[in-house]
N, C-alpha and C. Protein backbone atom coordinates (compact mmCIF):
# COMPACT_ATOMS: atom_id res chain seq x y z
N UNK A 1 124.09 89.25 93.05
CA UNK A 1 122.79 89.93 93.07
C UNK A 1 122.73 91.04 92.01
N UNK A 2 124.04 91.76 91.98
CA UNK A 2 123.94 92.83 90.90
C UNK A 2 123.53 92.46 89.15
N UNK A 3 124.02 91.42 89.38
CA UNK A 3 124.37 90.67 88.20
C UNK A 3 122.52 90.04 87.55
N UNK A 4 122.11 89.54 88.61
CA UNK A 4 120.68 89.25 88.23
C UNK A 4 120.19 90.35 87.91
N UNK A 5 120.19 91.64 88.50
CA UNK A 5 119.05 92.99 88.13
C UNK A 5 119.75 93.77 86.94
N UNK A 6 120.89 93.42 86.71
CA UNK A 6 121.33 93.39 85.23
C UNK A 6 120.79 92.62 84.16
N UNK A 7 121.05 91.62 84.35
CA UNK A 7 119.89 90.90 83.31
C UNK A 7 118.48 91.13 83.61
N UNK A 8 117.92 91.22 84.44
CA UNK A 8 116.42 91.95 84.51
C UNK A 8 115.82 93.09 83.73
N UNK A 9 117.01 93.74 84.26
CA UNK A 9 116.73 95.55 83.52
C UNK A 9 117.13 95.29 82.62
N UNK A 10 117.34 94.29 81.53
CA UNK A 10 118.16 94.69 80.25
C UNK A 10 117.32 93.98 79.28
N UNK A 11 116.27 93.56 79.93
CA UNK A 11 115.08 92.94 79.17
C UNK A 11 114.18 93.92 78.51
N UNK A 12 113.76 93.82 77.06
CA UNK A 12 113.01 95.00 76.37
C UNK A 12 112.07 95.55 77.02
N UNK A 13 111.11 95.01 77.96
CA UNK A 13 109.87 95.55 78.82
C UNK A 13 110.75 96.15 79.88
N UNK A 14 109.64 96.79 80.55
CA UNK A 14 110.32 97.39 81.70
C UNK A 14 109.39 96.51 82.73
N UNK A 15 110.66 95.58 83.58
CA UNK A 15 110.21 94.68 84.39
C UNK A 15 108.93 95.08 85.45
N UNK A 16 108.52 96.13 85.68
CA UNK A 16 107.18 97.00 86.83
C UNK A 16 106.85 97.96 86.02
N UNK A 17 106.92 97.78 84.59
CA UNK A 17 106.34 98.65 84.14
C UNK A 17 106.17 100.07 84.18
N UNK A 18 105.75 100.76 83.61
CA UNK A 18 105.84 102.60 83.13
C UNK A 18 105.03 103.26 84.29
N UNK A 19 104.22 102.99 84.85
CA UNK A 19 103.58 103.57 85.82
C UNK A 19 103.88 103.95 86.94
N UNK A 20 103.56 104.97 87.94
CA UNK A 20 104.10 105.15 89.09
C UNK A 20 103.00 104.05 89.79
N UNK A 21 104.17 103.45 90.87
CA UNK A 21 103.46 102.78 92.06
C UNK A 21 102.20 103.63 92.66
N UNK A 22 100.82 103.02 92.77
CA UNK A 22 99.68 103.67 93.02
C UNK A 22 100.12 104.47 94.65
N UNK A 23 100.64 103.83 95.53
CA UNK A 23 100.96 104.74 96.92
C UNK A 23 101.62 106.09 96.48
N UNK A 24 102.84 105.54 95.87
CA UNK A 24 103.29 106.90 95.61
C UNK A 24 102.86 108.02 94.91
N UNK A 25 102.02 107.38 93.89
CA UNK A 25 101.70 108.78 93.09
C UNK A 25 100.16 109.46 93.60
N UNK A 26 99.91 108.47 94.83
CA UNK A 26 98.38 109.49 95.18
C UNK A 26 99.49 110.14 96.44
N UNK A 27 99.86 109.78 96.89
CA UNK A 27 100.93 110.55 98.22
C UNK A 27 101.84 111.49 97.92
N UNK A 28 102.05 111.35 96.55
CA UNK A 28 103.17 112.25 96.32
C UNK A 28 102.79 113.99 95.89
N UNK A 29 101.63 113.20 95.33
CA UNK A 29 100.64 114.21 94.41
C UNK A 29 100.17 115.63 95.99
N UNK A 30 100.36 115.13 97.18
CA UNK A 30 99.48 115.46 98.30
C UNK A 30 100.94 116.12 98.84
N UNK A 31 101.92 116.50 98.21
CA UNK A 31 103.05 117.13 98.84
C UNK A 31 103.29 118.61 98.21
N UNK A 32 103.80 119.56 98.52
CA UNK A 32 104.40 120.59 97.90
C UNK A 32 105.10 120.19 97.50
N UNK A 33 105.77 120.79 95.82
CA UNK A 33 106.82 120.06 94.88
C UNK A 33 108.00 120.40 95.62
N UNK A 34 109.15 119.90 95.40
CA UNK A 34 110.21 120.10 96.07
C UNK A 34 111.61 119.11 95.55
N UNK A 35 112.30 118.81 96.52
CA UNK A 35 113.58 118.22 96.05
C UNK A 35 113.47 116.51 96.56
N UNK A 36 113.52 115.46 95.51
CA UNK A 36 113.26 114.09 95.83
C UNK A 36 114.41 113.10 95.52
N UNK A 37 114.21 112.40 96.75
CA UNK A 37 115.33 111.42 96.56
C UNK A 37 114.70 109.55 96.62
N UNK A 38 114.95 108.93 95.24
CA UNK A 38 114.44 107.65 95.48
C UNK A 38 115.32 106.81 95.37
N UNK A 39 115.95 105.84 96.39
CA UNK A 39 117.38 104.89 95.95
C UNK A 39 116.47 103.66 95.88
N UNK A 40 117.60 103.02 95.31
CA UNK A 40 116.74 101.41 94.51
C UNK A 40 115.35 101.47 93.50
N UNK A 41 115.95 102.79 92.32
CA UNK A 41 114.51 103.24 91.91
C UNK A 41 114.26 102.28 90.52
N UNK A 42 115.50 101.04 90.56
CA UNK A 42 115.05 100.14 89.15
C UNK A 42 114.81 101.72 88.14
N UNK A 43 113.85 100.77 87.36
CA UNK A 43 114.04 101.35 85.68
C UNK A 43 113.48 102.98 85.98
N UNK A 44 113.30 103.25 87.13
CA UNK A 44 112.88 104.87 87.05
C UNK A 44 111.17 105.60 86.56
N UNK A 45 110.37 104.31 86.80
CA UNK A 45 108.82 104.90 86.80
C UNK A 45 108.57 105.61 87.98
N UNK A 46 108.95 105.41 88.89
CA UNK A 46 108.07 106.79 89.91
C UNK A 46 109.48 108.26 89.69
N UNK A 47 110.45 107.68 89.72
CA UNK A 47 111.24 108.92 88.90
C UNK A 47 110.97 110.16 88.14
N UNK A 48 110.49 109.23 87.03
CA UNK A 48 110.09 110.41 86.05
C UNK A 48 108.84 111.02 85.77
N UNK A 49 108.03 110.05 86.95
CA UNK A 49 106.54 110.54 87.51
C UNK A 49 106.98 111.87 88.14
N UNK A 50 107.67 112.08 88.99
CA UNK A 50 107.52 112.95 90.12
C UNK A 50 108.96 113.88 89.05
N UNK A 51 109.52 114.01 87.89
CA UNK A 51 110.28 114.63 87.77
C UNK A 51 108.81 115.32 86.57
N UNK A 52 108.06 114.60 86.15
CA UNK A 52 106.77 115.46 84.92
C UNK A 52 105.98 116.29 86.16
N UNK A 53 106.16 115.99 87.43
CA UNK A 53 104.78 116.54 88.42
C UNK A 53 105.62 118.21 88.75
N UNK A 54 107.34 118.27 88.37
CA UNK A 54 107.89 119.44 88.62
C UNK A 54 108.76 119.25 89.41
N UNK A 55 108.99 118.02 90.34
CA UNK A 55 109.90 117.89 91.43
C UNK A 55 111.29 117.54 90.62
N UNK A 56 112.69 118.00 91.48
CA UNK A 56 113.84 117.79 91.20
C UNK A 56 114.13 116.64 91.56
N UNK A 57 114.63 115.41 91.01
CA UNK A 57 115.00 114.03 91.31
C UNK A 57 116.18 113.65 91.21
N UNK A 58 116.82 113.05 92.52
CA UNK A 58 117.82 112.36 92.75
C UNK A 58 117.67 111.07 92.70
N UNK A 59 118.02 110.39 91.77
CA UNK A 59 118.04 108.80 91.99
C UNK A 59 119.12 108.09 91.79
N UNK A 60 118.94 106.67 92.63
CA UNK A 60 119.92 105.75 92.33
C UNK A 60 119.93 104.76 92.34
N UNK A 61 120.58 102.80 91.62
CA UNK A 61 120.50 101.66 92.25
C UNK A 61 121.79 101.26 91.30
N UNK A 62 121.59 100.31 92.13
CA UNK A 62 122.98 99.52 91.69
C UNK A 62 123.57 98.86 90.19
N UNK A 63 122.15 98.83 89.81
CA UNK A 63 122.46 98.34 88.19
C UNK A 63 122.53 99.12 87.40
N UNK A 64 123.50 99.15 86.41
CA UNK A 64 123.50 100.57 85.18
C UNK A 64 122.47 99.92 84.31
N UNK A 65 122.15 98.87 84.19
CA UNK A 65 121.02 98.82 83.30
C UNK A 65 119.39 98.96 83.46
N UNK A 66 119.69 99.47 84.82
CA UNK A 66 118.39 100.08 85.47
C UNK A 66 118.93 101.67 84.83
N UNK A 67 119.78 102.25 85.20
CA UNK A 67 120.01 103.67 84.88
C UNK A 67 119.52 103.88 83.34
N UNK A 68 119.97 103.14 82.60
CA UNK A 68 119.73 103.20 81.25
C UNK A 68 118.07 103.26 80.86
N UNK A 69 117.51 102.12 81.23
CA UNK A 69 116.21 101.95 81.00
C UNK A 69 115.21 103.90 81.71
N UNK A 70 115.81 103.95 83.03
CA UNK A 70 115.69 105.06 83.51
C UNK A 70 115.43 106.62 82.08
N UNK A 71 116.93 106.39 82.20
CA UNK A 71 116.73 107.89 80.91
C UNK A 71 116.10 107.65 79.54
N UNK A 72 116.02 106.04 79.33
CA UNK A 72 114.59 105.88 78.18
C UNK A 72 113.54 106.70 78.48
N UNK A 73 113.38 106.15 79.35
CA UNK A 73 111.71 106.36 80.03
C UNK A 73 111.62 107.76 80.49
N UNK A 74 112.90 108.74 80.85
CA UNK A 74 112.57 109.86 80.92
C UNK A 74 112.71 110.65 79.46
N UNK A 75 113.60 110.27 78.71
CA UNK A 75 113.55 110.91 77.28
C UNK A 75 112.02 110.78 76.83
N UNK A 76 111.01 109.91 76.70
CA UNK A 76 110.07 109.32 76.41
C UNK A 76 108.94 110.59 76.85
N UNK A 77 109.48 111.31 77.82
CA UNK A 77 108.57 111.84 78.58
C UNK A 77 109.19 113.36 78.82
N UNK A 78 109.74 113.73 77.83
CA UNK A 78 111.14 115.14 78.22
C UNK A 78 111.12 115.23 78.86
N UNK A 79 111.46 114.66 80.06
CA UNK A 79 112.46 115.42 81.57
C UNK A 79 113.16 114.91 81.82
N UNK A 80 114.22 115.93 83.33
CA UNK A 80 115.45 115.46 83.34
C UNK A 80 115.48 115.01 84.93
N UNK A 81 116.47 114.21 85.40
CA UNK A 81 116.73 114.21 86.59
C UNK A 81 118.05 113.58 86.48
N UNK A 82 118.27 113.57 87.92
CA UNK A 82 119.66 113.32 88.47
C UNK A 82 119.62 111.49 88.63
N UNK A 83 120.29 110.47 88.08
CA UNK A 83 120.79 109.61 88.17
C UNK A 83 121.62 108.72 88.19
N UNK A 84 122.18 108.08 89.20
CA UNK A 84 123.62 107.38 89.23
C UNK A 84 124.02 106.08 90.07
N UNK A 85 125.05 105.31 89.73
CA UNK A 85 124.86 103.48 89.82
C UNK A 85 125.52 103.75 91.12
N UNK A 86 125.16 103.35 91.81
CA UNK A 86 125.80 103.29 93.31
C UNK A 86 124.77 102.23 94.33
N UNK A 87 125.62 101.65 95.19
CA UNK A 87 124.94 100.55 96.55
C UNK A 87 124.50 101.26 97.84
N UNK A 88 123.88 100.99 98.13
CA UNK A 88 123.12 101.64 99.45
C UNK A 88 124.31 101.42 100.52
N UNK A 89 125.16 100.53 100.65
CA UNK A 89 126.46 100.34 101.34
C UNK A 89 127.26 101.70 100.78
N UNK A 90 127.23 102.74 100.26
CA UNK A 90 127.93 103.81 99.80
C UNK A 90 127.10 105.07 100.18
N UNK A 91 126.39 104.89 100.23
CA UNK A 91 125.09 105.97 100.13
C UNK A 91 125.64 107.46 101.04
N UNK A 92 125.85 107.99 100.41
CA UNK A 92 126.00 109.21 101.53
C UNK A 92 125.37 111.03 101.09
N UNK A 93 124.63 111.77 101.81
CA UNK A 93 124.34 112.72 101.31
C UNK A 93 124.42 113.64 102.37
N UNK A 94 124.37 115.05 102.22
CA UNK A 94 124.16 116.35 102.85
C UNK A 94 122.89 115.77 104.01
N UNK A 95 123.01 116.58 105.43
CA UNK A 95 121.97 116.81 106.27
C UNK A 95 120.97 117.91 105.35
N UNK A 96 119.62 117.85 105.67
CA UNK A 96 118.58 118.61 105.56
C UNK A 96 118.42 119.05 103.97
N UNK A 97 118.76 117.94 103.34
CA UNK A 97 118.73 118.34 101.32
C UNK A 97 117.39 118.06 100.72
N UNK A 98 116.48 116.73 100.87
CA UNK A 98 115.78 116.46 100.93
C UNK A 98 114.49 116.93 101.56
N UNK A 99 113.34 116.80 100.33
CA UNK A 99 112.45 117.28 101.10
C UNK A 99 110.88 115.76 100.60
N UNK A 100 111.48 114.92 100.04
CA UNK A 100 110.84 113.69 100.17
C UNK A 100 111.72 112.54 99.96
N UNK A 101 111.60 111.72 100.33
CA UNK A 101 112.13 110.51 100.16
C UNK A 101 111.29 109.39 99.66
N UNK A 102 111.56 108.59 98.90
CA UNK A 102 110.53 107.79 98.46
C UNK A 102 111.55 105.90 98.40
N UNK A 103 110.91 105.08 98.87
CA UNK A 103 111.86 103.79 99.27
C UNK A 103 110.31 102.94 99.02
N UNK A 104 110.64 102.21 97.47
CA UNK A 104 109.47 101.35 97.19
C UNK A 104 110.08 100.31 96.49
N UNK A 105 109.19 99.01 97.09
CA UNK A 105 110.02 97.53 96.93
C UNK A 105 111.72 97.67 97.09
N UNK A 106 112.20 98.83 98.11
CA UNK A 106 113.86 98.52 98.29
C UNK A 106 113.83 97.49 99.33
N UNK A 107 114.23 96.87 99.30
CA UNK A 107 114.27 95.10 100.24
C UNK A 107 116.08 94.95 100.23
N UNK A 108 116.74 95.72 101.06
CA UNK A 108 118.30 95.60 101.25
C UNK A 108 118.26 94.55 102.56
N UNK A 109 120.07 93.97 102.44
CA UNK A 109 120.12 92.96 103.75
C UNK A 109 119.72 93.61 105.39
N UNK A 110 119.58 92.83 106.23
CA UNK A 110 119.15 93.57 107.74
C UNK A 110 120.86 94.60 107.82
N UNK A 111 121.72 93.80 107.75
CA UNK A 111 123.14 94.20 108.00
C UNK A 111 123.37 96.00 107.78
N UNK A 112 122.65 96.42 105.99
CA UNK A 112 122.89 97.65 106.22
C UNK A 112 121.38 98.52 106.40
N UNK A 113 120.36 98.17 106.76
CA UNK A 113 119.65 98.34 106.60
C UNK A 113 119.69 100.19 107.86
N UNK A 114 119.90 99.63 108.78
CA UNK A 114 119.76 100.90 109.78
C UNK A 114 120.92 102.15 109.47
N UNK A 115 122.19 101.54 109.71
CA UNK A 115 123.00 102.52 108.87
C UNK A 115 122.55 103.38 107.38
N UNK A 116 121.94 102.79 107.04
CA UNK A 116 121.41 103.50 105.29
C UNK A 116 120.09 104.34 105.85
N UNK A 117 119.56 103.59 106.61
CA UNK A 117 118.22 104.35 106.98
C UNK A 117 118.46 105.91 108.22
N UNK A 118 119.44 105.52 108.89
CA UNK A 118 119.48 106.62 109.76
C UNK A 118 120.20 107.79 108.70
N UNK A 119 121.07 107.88 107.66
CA UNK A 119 121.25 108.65 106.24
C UNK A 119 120.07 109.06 105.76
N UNK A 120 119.06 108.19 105.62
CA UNK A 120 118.13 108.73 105.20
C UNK A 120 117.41 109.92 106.15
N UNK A 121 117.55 109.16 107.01
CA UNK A 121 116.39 110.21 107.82
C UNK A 121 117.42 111.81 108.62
N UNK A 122 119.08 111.47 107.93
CA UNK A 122 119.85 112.83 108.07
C UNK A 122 119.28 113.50 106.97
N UNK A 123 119.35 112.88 105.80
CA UNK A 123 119.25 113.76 104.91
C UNK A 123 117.15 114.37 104.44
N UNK A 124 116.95 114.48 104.80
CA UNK A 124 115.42 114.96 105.38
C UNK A 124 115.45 116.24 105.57
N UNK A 125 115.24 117.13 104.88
CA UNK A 125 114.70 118.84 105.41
C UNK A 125 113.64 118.34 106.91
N UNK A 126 113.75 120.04 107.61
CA UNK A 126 112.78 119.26 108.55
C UNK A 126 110.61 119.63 108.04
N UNK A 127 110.39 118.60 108.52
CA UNK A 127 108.64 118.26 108.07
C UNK A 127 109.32 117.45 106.86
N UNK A 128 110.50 116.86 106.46
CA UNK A 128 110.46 116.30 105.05
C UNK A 128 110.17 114.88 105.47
N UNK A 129 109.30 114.07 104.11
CA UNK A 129 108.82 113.17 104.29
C UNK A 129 108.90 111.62 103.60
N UNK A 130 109.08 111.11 104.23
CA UNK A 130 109.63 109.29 103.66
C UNK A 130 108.36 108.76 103.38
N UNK A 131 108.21 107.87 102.46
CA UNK A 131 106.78 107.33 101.21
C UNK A 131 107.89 105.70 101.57
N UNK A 132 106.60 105.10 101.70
CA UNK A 132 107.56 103.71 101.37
C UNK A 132 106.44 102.49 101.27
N UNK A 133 106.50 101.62 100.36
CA UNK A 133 105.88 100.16 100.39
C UNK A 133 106.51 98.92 100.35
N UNK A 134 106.40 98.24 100.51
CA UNK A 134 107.40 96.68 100.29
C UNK A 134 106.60 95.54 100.85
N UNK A 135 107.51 94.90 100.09
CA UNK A 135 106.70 93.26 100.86
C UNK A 135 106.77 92.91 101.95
N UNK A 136 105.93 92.35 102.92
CA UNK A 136 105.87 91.91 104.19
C UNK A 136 106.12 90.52 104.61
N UNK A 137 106.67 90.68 105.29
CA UNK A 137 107.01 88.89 105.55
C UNK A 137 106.27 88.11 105.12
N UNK A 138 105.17 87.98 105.36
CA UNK A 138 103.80 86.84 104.63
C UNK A 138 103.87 86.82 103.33
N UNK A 139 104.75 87.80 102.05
CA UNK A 139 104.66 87.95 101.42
C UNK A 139 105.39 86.41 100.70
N UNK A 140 105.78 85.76 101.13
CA UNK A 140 106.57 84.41 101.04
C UNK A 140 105.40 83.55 100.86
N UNK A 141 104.26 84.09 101.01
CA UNK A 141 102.88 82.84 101.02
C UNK A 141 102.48 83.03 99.56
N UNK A 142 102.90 84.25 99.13
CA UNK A 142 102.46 84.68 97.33
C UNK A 142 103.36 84.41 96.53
N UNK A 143 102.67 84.56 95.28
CA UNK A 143 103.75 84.54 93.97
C UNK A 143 103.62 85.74 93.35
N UNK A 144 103.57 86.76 93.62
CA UNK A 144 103.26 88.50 93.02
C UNK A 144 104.09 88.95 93.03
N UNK A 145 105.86 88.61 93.54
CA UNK A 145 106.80 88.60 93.41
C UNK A 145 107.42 89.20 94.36
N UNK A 146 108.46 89.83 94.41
CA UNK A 146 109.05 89.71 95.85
C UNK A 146 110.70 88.68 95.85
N UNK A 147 111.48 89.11 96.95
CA UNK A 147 112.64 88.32 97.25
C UNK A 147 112.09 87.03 98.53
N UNK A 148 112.36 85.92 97.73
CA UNK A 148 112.21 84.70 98.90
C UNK A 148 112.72 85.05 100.72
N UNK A 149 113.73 85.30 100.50
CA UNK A 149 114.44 85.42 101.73
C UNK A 149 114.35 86.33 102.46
N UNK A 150 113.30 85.74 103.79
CA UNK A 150 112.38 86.28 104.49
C UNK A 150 113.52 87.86 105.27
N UNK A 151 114.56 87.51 105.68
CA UNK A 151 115.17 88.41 106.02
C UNK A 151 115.46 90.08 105.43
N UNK A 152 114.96 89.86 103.77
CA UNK A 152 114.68 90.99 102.89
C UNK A 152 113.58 91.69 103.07
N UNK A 153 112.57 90.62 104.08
CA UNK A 153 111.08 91.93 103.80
C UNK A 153 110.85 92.03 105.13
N UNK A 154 109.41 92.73 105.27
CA UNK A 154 109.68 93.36 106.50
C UNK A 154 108.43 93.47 107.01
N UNK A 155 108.31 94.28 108.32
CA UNK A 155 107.41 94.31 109.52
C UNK A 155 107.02 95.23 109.65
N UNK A 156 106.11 95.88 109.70
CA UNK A 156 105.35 96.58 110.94
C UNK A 156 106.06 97.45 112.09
N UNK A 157 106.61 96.38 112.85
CA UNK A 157 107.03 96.58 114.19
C UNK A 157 108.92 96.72 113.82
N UNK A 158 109.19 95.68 113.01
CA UNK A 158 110.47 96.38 112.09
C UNK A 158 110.63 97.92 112.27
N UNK A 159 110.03 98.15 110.85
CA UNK A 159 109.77 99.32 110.32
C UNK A 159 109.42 100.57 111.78
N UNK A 160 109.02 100.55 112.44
CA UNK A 160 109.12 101.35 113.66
C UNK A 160 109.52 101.53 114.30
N UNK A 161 111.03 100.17 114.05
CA UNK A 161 112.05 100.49 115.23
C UNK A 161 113.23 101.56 114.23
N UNK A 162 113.09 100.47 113.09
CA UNK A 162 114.07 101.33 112.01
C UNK A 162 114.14 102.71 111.64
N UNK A 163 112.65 103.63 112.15
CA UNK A 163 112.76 104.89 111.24
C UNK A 163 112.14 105.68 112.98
N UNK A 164 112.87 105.48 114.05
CA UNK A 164 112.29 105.75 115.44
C UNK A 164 112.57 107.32 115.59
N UNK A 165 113.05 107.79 114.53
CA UNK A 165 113.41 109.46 114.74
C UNK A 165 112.15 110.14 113.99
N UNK A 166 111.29 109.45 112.98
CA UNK A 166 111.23 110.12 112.70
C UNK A 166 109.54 109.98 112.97
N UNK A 167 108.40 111.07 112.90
CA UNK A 167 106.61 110.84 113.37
C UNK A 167 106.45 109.59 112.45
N UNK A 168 105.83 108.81 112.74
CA UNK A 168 105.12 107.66 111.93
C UNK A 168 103.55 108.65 111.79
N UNK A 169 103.04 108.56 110.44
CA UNK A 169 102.26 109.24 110.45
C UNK A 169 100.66 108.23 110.12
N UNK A 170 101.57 106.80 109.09
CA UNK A 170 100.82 105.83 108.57
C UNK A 170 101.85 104.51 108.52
N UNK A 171 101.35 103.62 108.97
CA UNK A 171 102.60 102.28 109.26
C UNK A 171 101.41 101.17 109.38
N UNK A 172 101.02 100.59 108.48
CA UNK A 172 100.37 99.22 107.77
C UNK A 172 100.67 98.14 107.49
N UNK A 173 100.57 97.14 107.80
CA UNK A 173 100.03 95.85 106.37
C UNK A 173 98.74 95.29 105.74
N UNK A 174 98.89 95.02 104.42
CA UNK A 174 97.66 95.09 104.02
C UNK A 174 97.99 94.19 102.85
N UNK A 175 96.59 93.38 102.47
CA UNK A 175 96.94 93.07 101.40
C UNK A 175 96.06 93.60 100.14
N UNK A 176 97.00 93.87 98.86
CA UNK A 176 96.56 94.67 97.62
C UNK A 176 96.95 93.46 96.54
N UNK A 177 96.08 94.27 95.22
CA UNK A 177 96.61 93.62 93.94
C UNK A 177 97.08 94.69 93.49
N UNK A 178 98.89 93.69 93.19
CA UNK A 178 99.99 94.25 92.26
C UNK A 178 99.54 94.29 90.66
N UNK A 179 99.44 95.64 90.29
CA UNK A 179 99.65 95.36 88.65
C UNK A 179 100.84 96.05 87.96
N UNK A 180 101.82 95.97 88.23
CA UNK A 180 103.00 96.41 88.08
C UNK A 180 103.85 95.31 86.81
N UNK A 181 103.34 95.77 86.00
CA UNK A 181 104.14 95.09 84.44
C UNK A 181 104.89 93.48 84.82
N UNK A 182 105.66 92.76 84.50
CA UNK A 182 105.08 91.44 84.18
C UNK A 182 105.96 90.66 85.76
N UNK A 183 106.39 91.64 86.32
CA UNK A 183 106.96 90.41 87.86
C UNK A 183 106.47 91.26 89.21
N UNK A 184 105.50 92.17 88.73
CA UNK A 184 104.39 92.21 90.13
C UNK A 184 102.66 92.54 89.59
N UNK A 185 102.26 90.99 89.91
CA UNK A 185 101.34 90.85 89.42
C UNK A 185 100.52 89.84 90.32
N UNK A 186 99.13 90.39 90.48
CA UNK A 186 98.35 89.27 91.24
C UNK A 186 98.19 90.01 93.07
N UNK A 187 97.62 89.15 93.93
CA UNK A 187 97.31 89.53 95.16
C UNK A 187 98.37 89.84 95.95
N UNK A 188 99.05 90.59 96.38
CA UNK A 188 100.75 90.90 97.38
C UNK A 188 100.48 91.53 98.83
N UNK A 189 101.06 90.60 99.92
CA UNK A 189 101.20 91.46 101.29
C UNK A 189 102.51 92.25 101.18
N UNK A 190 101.77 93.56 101.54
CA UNK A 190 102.68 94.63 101.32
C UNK A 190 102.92 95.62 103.28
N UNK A 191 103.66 96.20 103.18
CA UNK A 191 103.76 96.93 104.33
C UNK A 191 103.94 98.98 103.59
N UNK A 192 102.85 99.80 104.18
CA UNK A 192 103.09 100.89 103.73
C UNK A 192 103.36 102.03 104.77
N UNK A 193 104.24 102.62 104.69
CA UNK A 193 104.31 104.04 105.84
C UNK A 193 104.43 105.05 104.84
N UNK A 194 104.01 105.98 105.78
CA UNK A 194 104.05 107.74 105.68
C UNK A 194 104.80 108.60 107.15
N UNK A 195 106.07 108.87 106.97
CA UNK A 195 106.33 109.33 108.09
C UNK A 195 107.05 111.13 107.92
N UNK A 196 107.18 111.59 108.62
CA UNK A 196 107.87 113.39 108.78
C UNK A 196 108.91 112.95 109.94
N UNK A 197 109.94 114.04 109.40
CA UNK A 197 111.34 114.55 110.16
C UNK A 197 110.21 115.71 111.02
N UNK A 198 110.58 115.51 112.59
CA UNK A 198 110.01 116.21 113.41
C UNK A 198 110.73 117.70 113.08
């Protein structure tokens, strides 16, 4: 798997393109600036969105040729943030560091999925807040892209058992058009939350 998003990211375009994901950057925009953490952030467009808006950024995914494309795109744009190649099977941070979290199109196996997520929701200042979109199971009926294997995307009712610590504030499916540079593109069922560390 690593090996495919290596050759992905190492393609001259940036596979989702320069833009921040539309959820995140109207949601993010609606926060006090603060300290952000996005894992599985690929080539680093909502990254260096939220590192030009003033926020301090922690990021990470597994491919160095996501990292790379990353500090293009932030040189491109003078700013700096924190980035480094590591698996969500490693993931470990400080209680209460975080004061957003942001998890868009991360589609990890069920296996580590709760273990990584209950990390997440340690590392959460409290009122700090998790941003997240991804494909929804139905999302297997489209071609707007996405991982086939239904076990990668997710639910609704999933998603509410997975993040049960913390307020659900917004927890959706819906369907939108992806315009996200050249492998999310076209009509996509997506799943979106907004939740706070009580």
């Amino acid at each position: 798997m690593k090996e495919f998003w290596d050759r992905r990211y190492k393609e001259p375009d940036f596979a989702y393109g320069t833009r921040p994901n539309e959820f995140f950057q109207e949601n993010l925009d609606k926060l006090p600036v603060g300290k952000i953490l996005l894992p599985a952030e690929g080539e680093g467009r909502n990254a260096v969105y939220a590192a030009r808006k003033g926020w301090d950024v922690t990021a990470f995914d597994f491919s160095i040729q996501a990292m790379l494309k990353t500090f293009q795109l932030a040189e491109r744009y003078d700013v700096s943030l924190q980035y480094t190649v590591q698996d969500v099977a490693n993931f470990s941070a400080k209680g209460f560091e975080y004061d957003a979290v942001g998890l868009f199109y991360a589609h990890f196996p069920l296996e580590v999925r709760p273990a990584f997520y209950q990390k997440i929701t340690q590392s959460l200042k409290k009122s700090g807040c998790v941003l997240l979109e991804a494909f929804h199971k139905n999302q297997k009926y489209y071609t707007s892209g996405g991982p086939k294997d239904e076990t990668l995307l997710f639910s609704v009712e999933e998603l509410r058992k997975e993040f049960v610590g913390l307020n659900i504030l917004t927890l959706q499916d819906k369907i939108i058009e992806l315009d996200e540079g050249p492998y999310h593109q076209g009509k996509a069922h997506v799943v979106r939350m907004i939740a706070t560390k009580p």
